[in-house]
PDB file of N, CA and C in Angstrom:
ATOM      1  N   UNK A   1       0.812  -1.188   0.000  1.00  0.00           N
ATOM      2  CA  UNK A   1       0.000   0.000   0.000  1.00  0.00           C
ATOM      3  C   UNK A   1       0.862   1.261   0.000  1.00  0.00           C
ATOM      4  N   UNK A   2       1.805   1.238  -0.462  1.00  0.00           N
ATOM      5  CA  UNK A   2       2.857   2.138  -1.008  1.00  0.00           C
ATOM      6  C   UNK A   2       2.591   3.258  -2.463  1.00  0.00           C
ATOM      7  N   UNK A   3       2.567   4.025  -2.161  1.00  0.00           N
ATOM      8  CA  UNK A   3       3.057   4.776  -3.783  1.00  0.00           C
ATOM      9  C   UNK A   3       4.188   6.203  -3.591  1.00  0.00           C
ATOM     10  N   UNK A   4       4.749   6.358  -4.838  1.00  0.00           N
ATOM     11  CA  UNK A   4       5.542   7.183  -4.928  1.00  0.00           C
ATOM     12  C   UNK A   4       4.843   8.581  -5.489  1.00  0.00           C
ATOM     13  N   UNK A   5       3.658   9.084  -5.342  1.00  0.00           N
ATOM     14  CA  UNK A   5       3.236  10.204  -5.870  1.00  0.00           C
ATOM     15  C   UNK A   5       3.616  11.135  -4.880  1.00  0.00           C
ATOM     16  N   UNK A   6       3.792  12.230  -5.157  1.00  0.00           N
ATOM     17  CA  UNK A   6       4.456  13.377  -4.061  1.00  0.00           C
ATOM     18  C   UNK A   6       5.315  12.579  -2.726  1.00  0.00           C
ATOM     19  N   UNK A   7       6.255  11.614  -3.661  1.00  0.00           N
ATOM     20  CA  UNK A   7       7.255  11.171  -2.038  1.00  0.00           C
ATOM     21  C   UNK A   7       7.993  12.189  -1.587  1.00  0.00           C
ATOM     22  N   UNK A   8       7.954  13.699  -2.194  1.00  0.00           N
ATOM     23  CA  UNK A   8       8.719  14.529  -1.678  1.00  0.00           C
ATOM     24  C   UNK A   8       8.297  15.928  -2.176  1.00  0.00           C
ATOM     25  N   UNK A   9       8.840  17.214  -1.462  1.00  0.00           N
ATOM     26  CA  UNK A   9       8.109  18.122  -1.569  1.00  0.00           C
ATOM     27  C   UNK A   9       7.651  18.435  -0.538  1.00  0.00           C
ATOM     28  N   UNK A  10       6.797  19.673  -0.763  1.00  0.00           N
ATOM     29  CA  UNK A  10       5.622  20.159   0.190  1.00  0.00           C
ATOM     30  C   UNK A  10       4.581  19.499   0.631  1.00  0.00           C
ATOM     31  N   UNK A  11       4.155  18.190   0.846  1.00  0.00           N
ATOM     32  CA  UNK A  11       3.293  17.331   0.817  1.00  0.00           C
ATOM     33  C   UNK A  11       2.942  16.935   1.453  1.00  0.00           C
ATOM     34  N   UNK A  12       1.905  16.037   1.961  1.00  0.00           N
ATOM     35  CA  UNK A  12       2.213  14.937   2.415  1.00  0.00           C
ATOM     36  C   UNK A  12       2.856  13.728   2.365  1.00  0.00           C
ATOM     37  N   UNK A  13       3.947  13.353   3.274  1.00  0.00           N
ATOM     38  CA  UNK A  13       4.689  12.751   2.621  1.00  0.00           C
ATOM     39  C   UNK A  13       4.633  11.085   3.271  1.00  0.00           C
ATOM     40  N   UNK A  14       4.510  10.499   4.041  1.00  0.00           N
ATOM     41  CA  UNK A  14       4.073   9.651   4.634  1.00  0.00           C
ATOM     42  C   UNK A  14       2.637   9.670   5.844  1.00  0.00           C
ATOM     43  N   UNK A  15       1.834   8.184   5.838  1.00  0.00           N
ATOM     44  CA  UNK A  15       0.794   7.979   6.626  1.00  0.00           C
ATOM     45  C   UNK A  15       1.189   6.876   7.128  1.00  0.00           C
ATOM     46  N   UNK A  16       1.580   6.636   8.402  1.00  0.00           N
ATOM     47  CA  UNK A  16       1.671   5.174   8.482  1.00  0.00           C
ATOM     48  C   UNK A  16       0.594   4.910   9.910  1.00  0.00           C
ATOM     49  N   UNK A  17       0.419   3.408  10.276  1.00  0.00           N
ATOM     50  CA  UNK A  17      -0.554   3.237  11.624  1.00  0.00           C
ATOM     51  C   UNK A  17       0.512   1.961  11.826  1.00  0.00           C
ATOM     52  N   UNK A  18      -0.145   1.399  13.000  1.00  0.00           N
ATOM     53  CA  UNK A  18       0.290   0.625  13.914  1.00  0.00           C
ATOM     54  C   UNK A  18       0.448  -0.524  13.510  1.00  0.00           C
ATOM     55  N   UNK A  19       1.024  -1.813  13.839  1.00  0.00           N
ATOM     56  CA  UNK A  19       0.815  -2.800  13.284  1.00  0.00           C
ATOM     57  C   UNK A  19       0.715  -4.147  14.048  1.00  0.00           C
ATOM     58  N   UNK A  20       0.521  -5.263  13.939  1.00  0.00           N
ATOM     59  CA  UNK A  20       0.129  -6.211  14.757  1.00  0.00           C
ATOM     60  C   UNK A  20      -1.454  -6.604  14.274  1.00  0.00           C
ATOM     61  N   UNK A  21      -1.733  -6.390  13.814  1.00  0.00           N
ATOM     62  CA  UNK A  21      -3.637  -7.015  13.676  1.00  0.00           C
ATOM     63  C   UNK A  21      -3.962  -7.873  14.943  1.00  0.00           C
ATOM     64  N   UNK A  22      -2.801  -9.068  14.883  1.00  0.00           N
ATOM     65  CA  UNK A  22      -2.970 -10.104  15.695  1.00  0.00           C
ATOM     66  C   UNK A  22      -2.929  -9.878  16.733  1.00  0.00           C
ATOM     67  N   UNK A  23      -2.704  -9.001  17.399  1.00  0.00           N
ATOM     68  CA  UNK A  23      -2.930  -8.751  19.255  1.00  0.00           C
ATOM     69  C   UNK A  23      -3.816  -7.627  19.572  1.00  0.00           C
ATOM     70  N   UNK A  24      -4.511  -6.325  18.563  1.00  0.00           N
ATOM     71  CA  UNK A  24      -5.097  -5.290  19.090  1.00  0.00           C
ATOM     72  C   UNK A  24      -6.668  -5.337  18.143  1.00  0.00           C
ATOM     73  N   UNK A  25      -7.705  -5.345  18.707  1.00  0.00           N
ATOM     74  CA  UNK A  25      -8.668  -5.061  18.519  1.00  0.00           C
ATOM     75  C   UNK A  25      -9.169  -3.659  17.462  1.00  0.00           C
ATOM     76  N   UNK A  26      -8.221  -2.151  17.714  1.00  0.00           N
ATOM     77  CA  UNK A  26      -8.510  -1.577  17.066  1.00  0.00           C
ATOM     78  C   UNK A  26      -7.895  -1.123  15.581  1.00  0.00           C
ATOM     79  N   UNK A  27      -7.048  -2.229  15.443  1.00  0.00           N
ATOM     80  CA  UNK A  27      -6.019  -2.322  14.689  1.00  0.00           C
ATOM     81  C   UNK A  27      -6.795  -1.549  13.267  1.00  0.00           C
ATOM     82  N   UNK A  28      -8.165  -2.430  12.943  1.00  0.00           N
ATOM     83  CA  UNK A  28      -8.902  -2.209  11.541  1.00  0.00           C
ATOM     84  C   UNK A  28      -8.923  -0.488  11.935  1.00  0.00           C
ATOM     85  N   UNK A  29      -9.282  -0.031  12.470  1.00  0.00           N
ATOM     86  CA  UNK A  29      -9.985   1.575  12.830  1.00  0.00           C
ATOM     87  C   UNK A  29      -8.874   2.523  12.573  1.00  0.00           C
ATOM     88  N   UNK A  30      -7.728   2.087  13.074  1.00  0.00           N
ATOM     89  CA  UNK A  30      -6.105   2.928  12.859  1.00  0.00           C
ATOM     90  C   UNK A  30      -5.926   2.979  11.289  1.00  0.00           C
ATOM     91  N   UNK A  31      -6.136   1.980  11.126  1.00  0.00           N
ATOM     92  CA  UNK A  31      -5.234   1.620   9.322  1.00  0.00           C
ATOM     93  C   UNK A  31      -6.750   2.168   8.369  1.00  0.00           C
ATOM     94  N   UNK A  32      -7.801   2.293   8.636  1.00  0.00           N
ATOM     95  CA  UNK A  32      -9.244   2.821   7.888  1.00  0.00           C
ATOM     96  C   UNK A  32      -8.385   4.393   8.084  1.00  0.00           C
ATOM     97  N   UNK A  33      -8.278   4.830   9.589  1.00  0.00           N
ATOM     98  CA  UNK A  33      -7.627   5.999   9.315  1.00  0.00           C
ATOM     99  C   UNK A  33      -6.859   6.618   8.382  1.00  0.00           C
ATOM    100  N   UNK A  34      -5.892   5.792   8.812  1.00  0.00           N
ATOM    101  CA  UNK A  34      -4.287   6.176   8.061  1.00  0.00           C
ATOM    102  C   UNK A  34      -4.530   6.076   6.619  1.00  0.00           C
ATOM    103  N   UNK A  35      -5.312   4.993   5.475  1.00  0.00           N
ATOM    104  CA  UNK A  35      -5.538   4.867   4.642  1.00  0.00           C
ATOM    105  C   UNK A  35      -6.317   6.384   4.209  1.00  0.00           C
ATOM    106  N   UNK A  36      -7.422   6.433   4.685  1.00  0.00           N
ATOM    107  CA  UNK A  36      -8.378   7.854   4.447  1.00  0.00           C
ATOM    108  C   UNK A  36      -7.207   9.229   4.614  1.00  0.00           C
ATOM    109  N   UNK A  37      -6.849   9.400   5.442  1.00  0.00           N
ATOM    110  CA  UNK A  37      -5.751  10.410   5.696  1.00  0.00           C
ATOM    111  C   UNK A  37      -4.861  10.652   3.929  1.00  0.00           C
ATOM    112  N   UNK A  38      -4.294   9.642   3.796  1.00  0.00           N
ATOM    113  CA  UNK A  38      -3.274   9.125   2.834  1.00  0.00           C
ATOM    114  C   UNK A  38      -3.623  10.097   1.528  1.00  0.00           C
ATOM    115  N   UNK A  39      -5.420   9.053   1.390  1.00  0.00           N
ATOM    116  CA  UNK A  39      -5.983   9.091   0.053  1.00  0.00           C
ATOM    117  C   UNK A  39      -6.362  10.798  -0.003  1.00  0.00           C
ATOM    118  N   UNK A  40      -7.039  11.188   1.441  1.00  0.00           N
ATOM    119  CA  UNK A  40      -7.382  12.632   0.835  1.00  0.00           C
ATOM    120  C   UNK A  40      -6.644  13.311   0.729  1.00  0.00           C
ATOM    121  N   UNK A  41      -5.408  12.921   1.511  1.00  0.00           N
ATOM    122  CA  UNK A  41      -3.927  14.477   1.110  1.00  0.00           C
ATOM    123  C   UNK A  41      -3.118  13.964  -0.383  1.00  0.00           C
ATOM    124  N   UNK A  42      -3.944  13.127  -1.158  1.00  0.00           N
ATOM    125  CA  UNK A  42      -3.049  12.821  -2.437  1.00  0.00           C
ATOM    126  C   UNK A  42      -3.473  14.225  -3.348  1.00  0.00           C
ATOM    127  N   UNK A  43      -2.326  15.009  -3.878  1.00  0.00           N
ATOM    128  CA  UNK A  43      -2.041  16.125  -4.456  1.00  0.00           C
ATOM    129  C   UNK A  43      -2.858  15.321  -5.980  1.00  0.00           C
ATOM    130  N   UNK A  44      -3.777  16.221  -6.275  1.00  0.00           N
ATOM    131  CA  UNK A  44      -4.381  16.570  -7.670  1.00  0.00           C
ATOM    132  C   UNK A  44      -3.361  16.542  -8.954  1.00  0.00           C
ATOM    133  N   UNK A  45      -2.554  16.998  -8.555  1.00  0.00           N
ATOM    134  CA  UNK A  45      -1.400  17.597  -9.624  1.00  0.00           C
ATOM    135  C   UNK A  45      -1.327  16.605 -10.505  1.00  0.00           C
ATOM    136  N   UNK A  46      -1.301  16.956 -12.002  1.00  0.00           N
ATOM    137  CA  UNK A  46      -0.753  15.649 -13.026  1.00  0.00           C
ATOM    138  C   UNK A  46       0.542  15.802 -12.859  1.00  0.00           C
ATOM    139  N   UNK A  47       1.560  17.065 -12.607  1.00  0.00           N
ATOM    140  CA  UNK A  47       2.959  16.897 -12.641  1.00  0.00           C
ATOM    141  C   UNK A  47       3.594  15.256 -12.636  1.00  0.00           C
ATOM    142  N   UNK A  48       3.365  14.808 -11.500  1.00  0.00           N
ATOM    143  CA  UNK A  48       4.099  13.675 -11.143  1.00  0.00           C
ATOM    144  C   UNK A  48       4.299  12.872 -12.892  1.00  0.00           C
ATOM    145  N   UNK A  49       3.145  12.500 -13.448  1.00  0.00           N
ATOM    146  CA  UNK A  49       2.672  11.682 -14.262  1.00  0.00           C
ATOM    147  C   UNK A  49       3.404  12.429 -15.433  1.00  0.00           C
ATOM    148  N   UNK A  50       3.544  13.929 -15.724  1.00  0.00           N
ATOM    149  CA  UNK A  50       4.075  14.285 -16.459  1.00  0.00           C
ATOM    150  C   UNK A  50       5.586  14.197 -17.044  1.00  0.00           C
ATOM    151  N   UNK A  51       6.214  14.260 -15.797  1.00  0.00           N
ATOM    152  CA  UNK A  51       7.540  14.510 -15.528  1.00  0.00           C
ATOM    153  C   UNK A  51       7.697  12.691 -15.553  1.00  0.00           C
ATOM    154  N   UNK A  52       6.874  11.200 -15.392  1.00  0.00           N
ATOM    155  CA  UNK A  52       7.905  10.516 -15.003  1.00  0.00           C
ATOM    156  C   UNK A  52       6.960   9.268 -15.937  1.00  0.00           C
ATOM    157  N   UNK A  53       5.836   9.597 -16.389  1.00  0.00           N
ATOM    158  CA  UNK A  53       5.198   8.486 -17.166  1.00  0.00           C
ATOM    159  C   UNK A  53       5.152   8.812 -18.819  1.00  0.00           C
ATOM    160  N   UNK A  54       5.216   9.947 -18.809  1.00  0.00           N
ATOM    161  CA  UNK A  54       5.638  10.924 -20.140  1.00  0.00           C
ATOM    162  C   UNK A  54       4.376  11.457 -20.730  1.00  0.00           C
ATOM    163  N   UNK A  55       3.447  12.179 -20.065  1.00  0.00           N
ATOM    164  CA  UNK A  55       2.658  12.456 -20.503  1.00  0.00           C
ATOM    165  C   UNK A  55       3.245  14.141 -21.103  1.00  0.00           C
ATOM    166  N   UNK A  56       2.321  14.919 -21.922  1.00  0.00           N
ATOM    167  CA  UNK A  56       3.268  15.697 -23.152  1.00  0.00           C
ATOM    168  C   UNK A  56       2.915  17.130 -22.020  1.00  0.00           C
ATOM    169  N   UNK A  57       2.147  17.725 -21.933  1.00  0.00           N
ATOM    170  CA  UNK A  57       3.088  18.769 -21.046  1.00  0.00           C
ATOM    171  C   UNK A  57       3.656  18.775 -19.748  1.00  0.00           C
ATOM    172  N   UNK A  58       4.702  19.527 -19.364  1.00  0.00           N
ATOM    173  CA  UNK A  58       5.753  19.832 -18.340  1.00  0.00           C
ATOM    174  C   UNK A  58       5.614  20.938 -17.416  1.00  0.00           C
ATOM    175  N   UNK A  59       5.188  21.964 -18.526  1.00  0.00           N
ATOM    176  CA  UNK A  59       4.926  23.139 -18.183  1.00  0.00           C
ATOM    177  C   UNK A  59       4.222  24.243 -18.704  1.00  0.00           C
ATOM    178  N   UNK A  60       3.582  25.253 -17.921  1.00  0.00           N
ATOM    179  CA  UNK A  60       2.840  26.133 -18.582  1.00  0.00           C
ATOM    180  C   UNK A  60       1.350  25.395 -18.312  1.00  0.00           C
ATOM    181  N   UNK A  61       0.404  26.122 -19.239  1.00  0.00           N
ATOM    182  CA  UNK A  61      -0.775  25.328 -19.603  1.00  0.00           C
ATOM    183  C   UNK A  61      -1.536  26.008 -19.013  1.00  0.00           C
ATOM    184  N   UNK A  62      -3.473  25.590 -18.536  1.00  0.00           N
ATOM    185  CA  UNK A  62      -4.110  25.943 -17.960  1.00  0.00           C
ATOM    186  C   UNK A  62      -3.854  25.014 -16.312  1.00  0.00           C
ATOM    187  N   UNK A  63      -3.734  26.322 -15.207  1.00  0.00           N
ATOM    188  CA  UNK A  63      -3.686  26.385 -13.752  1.00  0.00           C
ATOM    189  C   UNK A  63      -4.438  25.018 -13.558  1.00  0.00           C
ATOM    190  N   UNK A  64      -3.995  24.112 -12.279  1.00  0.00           N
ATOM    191  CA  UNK A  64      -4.382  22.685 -11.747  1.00  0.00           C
ATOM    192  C   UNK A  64      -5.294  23.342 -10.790  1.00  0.00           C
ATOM    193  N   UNK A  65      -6.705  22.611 -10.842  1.00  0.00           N
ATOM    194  CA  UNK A  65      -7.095  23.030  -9.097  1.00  0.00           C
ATOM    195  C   UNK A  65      -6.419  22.008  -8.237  1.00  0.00           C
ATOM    196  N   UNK A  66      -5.966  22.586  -6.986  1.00  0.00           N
ATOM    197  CA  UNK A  66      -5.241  21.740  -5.936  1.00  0.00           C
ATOM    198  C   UNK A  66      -6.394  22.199  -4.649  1.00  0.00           C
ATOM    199  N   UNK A  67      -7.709  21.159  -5.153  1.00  0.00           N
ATOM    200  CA  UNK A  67      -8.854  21.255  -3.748  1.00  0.00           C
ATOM    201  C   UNK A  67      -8.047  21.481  -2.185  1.00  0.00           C
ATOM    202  N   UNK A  68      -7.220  20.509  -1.854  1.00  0.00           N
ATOM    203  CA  UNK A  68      -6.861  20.522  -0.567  1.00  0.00           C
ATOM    204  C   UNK A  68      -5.517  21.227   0.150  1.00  0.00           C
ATOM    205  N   UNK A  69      -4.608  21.203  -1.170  1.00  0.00           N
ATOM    206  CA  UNK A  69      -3.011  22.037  -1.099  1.00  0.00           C
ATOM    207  C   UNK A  69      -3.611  23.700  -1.257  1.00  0.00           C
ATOM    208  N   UNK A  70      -4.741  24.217  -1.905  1.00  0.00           N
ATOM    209  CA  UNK A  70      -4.253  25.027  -2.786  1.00  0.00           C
ATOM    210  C   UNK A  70      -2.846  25.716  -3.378  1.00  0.00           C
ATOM    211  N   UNK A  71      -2.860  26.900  -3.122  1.00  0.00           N
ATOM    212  CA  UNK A  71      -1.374  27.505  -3.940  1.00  0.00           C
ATOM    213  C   UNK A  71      -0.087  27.524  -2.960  1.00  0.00           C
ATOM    214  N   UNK A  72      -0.565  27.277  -2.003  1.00  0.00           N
ATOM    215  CA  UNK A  72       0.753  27.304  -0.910  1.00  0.00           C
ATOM    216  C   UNK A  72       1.345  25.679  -0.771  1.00  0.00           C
ATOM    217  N   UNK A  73       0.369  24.872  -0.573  1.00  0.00           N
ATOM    218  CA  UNK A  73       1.010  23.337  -0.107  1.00  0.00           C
ATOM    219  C   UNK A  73       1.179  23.076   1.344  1.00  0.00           C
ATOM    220  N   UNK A  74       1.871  22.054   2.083  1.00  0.00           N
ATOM    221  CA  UNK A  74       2.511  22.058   3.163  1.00  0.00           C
ATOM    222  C   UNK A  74       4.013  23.235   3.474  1.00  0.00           C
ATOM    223  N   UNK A  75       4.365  23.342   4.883  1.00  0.00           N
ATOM    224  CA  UNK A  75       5.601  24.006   4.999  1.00  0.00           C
ATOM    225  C   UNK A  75       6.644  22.989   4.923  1.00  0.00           C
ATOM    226  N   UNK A  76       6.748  21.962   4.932  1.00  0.00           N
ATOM    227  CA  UNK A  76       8.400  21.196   4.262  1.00  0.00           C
ATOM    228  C   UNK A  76       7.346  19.639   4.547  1.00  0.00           C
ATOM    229  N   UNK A  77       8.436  18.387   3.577  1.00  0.00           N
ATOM    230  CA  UNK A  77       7.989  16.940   3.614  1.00  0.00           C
ATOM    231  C   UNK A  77       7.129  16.985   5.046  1.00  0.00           C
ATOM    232  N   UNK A  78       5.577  16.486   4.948  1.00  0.00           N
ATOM    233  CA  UNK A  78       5.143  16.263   6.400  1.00  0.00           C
ATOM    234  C   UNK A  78       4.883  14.976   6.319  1.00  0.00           C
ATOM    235  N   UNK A  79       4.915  14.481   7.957  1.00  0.00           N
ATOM    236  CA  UNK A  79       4.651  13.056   7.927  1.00  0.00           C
ATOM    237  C   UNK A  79       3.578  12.840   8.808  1.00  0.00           C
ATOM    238  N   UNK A  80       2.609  11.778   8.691  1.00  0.00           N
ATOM    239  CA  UNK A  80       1.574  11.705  10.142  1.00  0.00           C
ATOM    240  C   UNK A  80       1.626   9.773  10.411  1.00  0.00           C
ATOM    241  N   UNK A  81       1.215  10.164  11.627  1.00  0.00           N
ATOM    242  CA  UNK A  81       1.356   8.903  11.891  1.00  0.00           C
ATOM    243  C   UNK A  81       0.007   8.142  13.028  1.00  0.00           C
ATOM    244  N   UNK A  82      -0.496   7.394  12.860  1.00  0.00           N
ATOM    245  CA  UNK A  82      -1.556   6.754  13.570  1.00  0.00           C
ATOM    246  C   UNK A  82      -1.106   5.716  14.440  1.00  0.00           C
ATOM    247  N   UNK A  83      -1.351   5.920  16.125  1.00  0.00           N
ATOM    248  CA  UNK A  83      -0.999   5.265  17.005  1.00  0.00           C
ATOM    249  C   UNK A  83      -2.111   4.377  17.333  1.00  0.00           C
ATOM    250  N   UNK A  84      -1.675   2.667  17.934  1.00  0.00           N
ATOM    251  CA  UNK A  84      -2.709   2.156  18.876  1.00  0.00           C
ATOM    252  C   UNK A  84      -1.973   1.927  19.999  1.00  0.00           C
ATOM    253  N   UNK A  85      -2.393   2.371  21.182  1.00  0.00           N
ATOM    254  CA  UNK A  85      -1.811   2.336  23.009  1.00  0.00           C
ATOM    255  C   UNK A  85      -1.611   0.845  22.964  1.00  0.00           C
ATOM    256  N   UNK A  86      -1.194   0.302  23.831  1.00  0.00           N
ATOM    257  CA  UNK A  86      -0.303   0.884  24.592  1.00  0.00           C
ATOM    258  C   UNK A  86       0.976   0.988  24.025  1.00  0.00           C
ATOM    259  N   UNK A  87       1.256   0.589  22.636  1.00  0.00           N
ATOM    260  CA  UNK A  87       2.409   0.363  21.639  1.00  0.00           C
ATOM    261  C   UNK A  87       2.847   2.147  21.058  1.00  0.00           C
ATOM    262  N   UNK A  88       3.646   2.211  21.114  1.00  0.00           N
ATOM    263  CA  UNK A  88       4.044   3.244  20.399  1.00  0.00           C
ATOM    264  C   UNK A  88       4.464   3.140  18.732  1.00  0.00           C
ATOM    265  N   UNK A  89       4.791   1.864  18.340  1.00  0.00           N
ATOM    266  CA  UNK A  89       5.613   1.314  17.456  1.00  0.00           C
ATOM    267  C   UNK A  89       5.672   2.691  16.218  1.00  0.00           C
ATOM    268  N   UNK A  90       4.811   3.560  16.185  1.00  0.00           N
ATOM    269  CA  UNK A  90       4.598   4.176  14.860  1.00  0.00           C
ATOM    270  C   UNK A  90       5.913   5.523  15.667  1.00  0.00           C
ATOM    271  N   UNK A  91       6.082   5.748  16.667  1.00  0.00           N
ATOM    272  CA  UNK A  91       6.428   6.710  17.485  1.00  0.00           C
ATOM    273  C   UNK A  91       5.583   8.324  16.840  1.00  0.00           C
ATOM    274  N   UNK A  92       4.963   7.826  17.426  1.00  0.00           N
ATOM    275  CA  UNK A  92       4.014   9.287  17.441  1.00  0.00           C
ATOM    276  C   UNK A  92       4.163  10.812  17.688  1.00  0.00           C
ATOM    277  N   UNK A  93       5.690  10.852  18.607  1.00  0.00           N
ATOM    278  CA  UNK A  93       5.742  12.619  18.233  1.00  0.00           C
ATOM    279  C   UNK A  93       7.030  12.665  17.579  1.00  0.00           C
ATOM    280  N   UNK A  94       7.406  11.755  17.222  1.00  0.00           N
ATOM    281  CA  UNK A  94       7.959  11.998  15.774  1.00  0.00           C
ATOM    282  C   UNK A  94       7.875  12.877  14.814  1.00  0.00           C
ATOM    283  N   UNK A  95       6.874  12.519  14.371  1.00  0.00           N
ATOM    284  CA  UNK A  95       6.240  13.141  13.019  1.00  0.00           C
ATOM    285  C   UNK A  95       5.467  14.235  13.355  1.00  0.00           C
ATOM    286  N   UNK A  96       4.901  14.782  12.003  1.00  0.00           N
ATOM    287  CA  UNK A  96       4.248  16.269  12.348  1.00  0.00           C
ATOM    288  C   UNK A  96       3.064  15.951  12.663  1.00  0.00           C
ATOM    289  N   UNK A  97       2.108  15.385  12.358  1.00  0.00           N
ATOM    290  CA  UNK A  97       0.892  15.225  13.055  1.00  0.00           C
ATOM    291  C   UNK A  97       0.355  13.496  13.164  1.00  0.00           C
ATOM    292  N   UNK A  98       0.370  13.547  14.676  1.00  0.00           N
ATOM    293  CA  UNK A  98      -0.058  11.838  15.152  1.00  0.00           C
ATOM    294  C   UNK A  98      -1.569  12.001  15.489  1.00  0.00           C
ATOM    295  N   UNK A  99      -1.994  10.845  15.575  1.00  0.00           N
ATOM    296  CA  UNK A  99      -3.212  10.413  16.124  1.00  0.00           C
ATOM    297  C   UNK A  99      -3.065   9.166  16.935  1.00  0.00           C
ATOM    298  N   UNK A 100      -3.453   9.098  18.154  1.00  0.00           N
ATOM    299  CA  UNK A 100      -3.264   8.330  19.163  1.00  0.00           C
ATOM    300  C   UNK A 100      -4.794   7.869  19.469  1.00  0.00           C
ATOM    301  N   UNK A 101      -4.984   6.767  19.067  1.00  0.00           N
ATOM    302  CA  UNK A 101      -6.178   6.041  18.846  1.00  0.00           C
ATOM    303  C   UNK A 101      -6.637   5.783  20.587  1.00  0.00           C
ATOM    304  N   UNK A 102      -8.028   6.845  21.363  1.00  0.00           N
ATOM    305  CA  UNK A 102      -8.663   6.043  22.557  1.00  0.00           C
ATOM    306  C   UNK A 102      -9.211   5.148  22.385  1.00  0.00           C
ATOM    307  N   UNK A 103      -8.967   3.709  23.134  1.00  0.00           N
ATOM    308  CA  UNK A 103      -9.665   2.868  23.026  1.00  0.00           C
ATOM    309  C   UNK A 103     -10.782   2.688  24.325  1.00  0.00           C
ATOM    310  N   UNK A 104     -11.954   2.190  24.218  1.00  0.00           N
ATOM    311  CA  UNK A 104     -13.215   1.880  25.413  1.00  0.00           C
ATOM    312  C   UNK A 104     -13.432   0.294  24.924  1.00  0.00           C
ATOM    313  N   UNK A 105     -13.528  -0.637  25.557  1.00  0.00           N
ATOM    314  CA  UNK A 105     -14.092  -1.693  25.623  1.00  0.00           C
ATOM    315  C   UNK A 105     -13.683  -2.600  24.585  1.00  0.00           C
ATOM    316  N   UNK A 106     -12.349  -2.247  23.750  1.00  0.00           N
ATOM    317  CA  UNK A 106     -12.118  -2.876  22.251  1.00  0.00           C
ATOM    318  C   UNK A 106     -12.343  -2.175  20.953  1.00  0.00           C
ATOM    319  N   UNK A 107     -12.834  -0.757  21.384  1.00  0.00           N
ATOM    320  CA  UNK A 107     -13.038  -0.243  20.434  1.00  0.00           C
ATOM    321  C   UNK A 107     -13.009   1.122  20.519  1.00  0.00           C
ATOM    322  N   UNK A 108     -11.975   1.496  18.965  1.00  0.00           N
ATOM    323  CA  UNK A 108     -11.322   2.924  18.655  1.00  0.00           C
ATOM    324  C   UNK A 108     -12.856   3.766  18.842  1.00  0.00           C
ATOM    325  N   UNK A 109     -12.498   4.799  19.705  1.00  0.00           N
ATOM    326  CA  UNK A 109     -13.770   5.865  20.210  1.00  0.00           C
ATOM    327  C   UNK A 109     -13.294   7.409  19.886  1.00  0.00           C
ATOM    328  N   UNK A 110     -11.986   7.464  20.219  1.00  0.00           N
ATOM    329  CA  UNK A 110     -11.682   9.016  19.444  1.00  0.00           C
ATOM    330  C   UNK A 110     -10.068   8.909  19.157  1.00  0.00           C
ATOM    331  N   UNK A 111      -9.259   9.973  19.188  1.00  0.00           N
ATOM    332  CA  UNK A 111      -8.443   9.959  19.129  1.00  0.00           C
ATOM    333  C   UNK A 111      -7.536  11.305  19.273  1.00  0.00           C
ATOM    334  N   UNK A 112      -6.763  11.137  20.197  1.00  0.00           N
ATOM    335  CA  UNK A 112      -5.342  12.115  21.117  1.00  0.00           C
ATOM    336  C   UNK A 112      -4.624  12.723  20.048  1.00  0.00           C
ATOM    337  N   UNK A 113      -5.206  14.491  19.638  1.00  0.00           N
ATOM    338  CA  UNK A 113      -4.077  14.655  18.007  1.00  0.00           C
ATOM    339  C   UNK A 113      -2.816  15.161  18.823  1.00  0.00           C
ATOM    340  N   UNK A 114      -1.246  15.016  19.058  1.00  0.00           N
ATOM    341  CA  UNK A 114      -0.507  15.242  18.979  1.00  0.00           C
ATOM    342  C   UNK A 114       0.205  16.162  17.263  1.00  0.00           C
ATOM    343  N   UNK A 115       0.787  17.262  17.350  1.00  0.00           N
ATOM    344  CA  UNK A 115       1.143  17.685  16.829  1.00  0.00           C
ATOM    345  C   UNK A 115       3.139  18.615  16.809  1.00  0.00           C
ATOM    346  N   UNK A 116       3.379  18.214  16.174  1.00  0.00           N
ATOM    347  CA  UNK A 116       5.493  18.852  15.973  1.00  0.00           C
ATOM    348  C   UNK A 116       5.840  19.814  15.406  1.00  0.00           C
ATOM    349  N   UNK A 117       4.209  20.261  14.771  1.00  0.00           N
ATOM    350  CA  UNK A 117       4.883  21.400  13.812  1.00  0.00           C
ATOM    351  C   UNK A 117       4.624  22.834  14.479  1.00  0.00           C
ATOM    352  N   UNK A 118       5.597  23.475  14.822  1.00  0.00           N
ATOM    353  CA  UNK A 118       5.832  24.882  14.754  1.00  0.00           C
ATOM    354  C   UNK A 118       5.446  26.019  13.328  1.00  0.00           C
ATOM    355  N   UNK A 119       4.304  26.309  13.429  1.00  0.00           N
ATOM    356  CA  UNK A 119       3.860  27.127  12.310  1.00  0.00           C
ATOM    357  C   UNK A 119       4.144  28.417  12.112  1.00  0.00           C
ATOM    358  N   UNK A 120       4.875  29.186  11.546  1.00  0.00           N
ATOM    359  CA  UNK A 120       5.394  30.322  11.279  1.00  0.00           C
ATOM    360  C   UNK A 120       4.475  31.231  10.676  1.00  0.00           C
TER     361      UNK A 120
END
């Protein structure tokens, strides 16, 4: 569940969650996260496709809408990361924005946003 579209840049640049299926209950709820997270910060842009699958323009043209970047983007490569307790494994203040999955009774109920980034 890898791709290389905006691996670098202003972006989003990694989503990762927790791992183990086999010992945590909310395991499915972290990775539904992290997946959704992933898919909606994927940049609009054809660039990528332009520059590396060969599609014919490079540059110029009519303006991309970028729904979720618009014209600014992120402030440098960001990374997020989705925690399940009591494991840290994803290390959560690591990265620029975590989610630390509460669990009640076996099941993901909200979640603790930790955040690294200093916004200028």
């Amino acid at each position: 569940m890898l791709d290389t579209i905006a691996a670098c840049g202003d972006v989003n640049r990694n989503v990762i969650a927790s791992v183990g299926p086999w010992r945590r209950h909310g395991h499915e709820a972290v990775t539904h996260l992290a997946d959704a997270i992933a898919t909606h910060l994927l940049p609009h842009s054809r660039a990528w496709h332009e520059i590396w699958i060969g599609e014919e323009r490079v540059a110029g043209g009519v303006e991309e809408d970028e729904p979720i970047y618009g014209r600014t983007y992120l402030p440098r490569k960001f990374k997020i990361a989705v925690a399940l307790p009591p494991h840290n494994d994803v290390d959560a203040f690591a990265h620029d924005l975590s989610f630390i999955a509460i669990e009640q009774r076996g099941r993901v109920v909200g979640y603790n946003v930790v955040s690294a980034v200093a916004w200028a």
